[in-house]
N, C-alpha and C. Protein backbone atom coordinates (compact mmCIF):
# COMPACT_ATOMS: atom_id res chain seq x y z
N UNK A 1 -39.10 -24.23 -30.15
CA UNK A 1 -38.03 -24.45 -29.24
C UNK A 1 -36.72 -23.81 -29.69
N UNK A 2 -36.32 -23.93 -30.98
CA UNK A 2 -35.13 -23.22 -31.48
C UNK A 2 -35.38 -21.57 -31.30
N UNK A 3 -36.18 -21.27 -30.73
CA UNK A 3 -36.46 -19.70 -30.43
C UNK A 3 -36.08 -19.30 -29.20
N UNK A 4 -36.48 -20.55 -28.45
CA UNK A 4 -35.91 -20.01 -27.01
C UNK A 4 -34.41 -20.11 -26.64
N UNK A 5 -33.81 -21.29 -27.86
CA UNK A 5 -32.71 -21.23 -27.55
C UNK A 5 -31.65 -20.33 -27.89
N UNK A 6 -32.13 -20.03 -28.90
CA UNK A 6 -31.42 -18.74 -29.46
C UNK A 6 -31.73 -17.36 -28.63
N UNK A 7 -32.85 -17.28 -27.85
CA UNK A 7 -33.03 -16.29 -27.16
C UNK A 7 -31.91 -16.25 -25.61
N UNK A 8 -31.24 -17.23 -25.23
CA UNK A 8 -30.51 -17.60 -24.14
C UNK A 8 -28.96 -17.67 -25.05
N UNK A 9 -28.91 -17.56 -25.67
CA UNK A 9 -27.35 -17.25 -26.42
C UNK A 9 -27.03 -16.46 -26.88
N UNK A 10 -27.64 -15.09 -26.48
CA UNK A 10 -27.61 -14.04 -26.94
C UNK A 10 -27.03 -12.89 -25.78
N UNK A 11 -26.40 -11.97 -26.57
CA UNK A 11 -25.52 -10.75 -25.18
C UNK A 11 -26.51 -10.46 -24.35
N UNK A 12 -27.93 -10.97 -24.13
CA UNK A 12 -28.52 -9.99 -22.90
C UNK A 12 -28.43 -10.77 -21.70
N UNK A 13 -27.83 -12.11 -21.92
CA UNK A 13 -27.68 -12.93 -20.49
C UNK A 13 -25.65 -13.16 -20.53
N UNK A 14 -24.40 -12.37 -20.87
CA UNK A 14 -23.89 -12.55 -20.57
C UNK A 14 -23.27 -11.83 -18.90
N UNK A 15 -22.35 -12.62 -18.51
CA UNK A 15 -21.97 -12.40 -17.21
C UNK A 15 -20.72 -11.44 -17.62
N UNK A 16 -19.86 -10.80 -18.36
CA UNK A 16 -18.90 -10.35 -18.88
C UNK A 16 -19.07 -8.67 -18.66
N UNK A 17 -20.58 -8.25 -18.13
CA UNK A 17 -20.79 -6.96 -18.29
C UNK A 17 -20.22 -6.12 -17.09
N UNK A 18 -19.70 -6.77 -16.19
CA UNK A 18 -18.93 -5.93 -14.98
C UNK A 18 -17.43 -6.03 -14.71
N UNK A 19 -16.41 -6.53 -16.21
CA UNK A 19 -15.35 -5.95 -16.25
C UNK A 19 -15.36 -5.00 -17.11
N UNK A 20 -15.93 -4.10 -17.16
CA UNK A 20 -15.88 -2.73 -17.55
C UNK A 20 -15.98 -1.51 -16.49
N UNK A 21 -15.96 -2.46 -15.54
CA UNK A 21 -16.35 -1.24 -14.58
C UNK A 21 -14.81 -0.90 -13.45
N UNK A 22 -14.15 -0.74 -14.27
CA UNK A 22 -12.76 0.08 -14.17
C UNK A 22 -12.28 0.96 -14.12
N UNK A 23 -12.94 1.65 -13.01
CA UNK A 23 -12.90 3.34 -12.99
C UNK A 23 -11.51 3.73 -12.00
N UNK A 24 -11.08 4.28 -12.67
CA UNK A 24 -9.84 5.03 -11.70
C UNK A 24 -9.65 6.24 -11.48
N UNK A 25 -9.27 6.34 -10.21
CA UNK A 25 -9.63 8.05 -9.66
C UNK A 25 -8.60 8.65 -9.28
N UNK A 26 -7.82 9.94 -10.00
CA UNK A 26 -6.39 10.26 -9.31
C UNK A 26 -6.40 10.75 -8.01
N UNK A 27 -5.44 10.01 -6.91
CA UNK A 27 -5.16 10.38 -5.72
C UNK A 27 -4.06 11.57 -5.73
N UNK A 28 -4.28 12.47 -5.44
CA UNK A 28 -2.71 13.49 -5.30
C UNK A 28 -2.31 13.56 -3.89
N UNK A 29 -1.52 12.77 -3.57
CA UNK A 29 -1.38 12.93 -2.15
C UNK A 29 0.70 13.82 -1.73
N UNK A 30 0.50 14.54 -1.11
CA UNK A 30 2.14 14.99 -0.67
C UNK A 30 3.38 14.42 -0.79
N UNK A 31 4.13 14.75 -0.51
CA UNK A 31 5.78 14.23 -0.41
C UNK A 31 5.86 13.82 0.81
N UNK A 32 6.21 12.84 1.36
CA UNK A 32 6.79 12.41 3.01
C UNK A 32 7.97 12.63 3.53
N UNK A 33 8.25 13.99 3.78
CA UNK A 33 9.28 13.68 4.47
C UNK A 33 9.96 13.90 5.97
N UNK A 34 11.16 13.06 5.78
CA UNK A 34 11.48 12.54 7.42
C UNK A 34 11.99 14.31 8.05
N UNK A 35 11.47 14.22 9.48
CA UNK A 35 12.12 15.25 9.60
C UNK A 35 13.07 14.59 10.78
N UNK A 36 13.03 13.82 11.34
CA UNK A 36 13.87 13.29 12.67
C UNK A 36 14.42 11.55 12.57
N UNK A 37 15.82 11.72 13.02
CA UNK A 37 15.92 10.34 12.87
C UNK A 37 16.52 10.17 14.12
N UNK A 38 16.76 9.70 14.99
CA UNK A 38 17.46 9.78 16.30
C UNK A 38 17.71 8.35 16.92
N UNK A 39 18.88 8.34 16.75
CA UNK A 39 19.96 6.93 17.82
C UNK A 39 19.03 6.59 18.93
N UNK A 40 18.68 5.42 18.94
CA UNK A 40 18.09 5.23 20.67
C UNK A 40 19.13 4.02 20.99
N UNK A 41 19.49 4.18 22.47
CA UNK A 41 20.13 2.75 23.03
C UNK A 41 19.56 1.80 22.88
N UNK A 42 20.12 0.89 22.64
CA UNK A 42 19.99 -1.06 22.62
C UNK A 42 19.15 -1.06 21.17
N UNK A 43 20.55 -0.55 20.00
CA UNK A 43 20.32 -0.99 18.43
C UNK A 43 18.94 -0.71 17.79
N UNK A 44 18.36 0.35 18.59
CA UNK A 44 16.86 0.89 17.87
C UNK A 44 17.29 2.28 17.25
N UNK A 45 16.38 2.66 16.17
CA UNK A 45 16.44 4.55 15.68
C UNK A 45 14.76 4.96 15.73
N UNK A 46 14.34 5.75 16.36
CA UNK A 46 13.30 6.57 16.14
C UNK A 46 13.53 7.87 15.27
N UNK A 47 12.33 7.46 14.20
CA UNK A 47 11.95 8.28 12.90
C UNK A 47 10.22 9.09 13.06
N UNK A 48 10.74 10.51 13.06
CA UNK A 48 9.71 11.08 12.61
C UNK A 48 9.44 11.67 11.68
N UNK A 49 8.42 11.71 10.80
CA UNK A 49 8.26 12.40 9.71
C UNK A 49 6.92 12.89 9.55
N UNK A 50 7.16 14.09 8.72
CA UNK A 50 5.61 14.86 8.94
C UNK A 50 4.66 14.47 7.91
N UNK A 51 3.37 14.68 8.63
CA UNK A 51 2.34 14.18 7.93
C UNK A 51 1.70 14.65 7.11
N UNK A 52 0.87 14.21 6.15
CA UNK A 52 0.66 13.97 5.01
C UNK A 52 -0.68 14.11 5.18
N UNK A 53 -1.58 15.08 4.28
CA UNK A 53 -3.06 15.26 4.41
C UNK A 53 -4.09 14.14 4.29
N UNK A 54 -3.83 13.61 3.11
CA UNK A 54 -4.59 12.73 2.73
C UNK A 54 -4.05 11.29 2.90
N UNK A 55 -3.65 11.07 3.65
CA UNK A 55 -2.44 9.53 3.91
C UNK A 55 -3.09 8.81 4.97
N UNK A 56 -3.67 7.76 4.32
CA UNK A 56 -4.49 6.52 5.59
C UNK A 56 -2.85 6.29 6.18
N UNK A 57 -1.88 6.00 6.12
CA UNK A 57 -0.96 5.01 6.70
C UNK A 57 -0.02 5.42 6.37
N UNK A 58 1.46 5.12 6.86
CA UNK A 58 2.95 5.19 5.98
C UNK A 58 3.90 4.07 6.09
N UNK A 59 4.27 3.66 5.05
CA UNK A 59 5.10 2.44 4.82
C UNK A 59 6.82 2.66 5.32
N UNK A 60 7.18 2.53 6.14
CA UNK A 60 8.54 2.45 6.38
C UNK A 60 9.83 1.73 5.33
N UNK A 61 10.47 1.60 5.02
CA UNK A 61 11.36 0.69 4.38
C UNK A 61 12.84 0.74 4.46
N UNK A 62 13.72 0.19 5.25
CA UNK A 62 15.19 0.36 5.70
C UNK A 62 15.96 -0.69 4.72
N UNK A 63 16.87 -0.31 4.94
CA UNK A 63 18.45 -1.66 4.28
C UNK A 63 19.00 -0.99 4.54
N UNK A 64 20.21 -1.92 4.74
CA UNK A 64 21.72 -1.53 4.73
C UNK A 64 22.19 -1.25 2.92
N UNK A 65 21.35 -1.57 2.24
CA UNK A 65 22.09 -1.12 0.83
C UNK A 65 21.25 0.08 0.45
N UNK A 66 21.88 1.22 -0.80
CA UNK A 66 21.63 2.22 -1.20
C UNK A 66 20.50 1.90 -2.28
N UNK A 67 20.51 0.99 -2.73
CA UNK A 67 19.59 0.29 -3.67
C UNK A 67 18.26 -0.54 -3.31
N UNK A 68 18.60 -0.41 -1.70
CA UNK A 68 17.02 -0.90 -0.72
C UNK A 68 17.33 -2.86 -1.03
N UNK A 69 17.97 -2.75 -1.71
CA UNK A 69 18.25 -4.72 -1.70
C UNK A 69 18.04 -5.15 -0.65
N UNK A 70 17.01 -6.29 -0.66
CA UNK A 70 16.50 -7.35 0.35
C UNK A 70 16.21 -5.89 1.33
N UNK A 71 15.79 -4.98 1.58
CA UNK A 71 14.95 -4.25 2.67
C UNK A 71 13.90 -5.08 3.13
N UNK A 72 13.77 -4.51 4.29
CA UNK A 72 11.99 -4.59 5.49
C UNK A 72 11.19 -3.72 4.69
N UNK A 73 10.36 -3.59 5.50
CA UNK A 73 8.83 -3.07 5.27
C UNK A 73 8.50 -3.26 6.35
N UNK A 74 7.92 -1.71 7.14
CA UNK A 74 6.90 -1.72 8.46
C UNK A 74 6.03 -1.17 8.21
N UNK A 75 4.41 -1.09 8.75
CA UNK A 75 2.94 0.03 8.17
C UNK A 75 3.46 0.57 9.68
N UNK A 76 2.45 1.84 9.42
CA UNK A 76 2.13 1.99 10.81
C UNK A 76 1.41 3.42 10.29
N UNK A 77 0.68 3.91 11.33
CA UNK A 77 -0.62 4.71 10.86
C UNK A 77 -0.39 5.96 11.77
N UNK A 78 1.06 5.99 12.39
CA UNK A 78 1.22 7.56 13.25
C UNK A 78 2.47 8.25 12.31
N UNK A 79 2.62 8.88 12.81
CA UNK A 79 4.01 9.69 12.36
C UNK A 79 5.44 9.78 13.23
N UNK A 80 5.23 8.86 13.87
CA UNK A 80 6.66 8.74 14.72
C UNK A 80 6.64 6.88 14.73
N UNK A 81 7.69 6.37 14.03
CA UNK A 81 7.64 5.12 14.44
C UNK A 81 9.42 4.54 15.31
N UNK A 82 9.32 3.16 15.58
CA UNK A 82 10.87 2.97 16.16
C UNK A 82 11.14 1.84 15.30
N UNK A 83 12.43 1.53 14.62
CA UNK A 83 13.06 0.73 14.50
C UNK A 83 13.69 -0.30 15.32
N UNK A 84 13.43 -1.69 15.35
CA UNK A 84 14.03 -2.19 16.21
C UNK A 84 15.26 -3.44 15.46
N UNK A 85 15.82 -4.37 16.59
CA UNK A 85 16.74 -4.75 15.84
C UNK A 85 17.75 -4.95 15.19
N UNK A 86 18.74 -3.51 15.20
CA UNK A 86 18.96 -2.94 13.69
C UNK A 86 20.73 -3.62 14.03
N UNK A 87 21.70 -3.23 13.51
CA UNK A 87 23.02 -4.04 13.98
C UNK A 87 23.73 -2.99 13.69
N UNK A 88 24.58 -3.34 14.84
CA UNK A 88 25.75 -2.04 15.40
C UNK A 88 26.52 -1.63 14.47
N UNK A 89 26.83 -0.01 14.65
CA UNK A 89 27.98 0.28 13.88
C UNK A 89 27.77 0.12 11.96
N UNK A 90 26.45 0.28 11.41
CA UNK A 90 25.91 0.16 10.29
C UNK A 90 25.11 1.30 9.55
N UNK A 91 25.33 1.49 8.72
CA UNK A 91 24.58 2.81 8.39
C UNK A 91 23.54 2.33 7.29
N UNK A 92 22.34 2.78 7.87
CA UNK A 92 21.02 2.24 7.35
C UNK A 92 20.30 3.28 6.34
N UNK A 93 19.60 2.95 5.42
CA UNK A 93 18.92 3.91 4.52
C UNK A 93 17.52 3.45 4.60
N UNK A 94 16.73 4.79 5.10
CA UNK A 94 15.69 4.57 5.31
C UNK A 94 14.43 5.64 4.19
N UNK A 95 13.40 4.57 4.20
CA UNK A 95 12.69 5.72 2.99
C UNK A 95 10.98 5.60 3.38
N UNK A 96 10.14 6.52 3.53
CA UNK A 96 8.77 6.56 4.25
C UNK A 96 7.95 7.26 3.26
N UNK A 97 6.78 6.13 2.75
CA UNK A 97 5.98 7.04 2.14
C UNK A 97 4.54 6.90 2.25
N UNK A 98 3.66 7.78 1.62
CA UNK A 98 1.93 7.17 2.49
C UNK A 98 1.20 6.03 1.30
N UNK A 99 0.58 5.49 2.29
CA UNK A 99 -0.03 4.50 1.66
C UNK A 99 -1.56 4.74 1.64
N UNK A 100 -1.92 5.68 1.01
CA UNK A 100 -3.18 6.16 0.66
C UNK A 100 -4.09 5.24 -0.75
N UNK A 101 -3.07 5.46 -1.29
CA UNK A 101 -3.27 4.80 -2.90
C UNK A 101 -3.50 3.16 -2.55
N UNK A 102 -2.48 2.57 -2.07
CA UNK A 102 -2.11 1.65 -1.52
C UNK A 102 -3.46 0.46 -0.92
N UNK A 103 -4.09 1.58 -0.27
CA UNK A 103 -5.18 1.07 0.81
C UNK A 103 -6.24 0.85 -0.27
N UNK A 104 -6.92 2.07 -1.21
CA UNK A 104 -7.55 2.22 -2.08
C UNK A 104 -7.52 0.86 -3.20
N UNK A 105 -6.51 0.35 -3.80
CA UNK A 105 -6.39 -0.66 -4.47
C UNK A 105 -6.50 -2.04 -3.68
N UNK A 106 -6.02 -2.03 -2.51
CA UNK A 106 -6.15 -3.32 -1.60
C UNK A 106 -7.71 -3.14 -1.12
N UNK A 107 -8.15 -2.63 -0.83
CA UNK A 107 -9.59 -2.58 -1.43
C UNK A 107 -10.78 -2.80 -2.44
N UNK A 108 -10.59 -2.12 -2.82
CA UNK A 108 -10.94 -2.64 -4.50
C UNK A 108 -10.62 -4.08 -4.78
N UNK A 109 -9.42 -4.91 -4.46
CA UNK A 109 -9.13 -6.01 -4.91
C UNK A 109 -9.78 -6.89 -3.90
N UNK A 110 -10.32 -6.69 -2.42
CA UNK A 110 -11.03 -7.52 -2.02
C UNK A 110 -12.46 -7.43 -2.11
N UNK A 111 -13.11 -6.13 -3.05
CA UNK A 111 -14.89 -6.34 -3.09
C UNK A 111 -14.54 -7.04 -4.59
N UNK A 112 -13.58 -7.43 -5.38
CA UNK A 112 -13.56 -7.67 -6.63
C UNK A 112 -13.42 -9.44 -5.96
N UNK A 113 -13.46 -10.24 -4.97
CA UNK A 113 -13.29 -11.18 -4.53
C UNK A 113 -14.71 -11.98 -4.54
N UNK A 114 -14.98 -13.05 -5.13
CA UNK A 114 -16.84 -13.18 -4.89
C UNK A 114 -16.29 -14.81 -4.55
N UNK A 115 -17.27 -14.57 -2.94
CA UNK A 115 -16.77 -15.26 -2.22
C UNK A 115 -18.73 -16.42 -2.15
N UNK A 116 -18.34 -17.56 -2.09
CA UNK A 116 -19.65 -18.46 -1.86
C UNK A 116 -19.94 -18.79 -0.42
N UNK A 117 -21.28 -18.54 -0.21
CA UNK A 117 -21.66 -18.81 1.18
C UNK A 117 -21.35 -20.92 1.58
């Protein structure tokens, strides 16, 4: 009996063997940038910016500060989006980039999820 038990406490039944499997793959994806920003009536701006080869999505991000303090965050998966909301007479800083990488890790982090029936 002390044979079998020692045979069950041994590395060939640990569960530890699939955090090694940490492979990371470099994404090189483009620069985003805006090419259009344009005033629309009733406190909106439409932003276009050109697209990006390899880019599932692009993250929007505005503030009124130069430092993005307390900013939004919008996704959106075209290349022309609208701002809404925004307050009069304010000059906004806006910054757009793709969320390729982004998608790839939010991925990964939900098959790394082991879920019970």
């Amino acid at each position: 009996m002390k044979q079998k038990e020692s045979d069950t406490t041994g590395t060939s039944g640990s569960t530890n063997d699939s955090t090694n499997d940490n492979t990371s793959t470099k994404i090189s994806v483009g620069k985003v940038t805006i090419s259009k920003a344009k005033n629309i009536k009733g406190r909106k701006v439409e932003i276009q910016y050109k697209k990006v080869s390899k880019a599932k999505g692009y993250q929007i991000r505005y503030s009124l500060k130069t430092n993005m303090g307390s900013s939004k965050t919008k996704s959106t998966t075209k290349t022309k989006y609208t701002l809404k909301s925004l307050k009069k007479n304010k000059k906004y800083y806006i910054q757009v980039r793709d969320t390729a990488i982004m998608l790839r890790i939010k991925k990964y982090m939900e098959n790394g999820v082991q879920r019970n029936p």
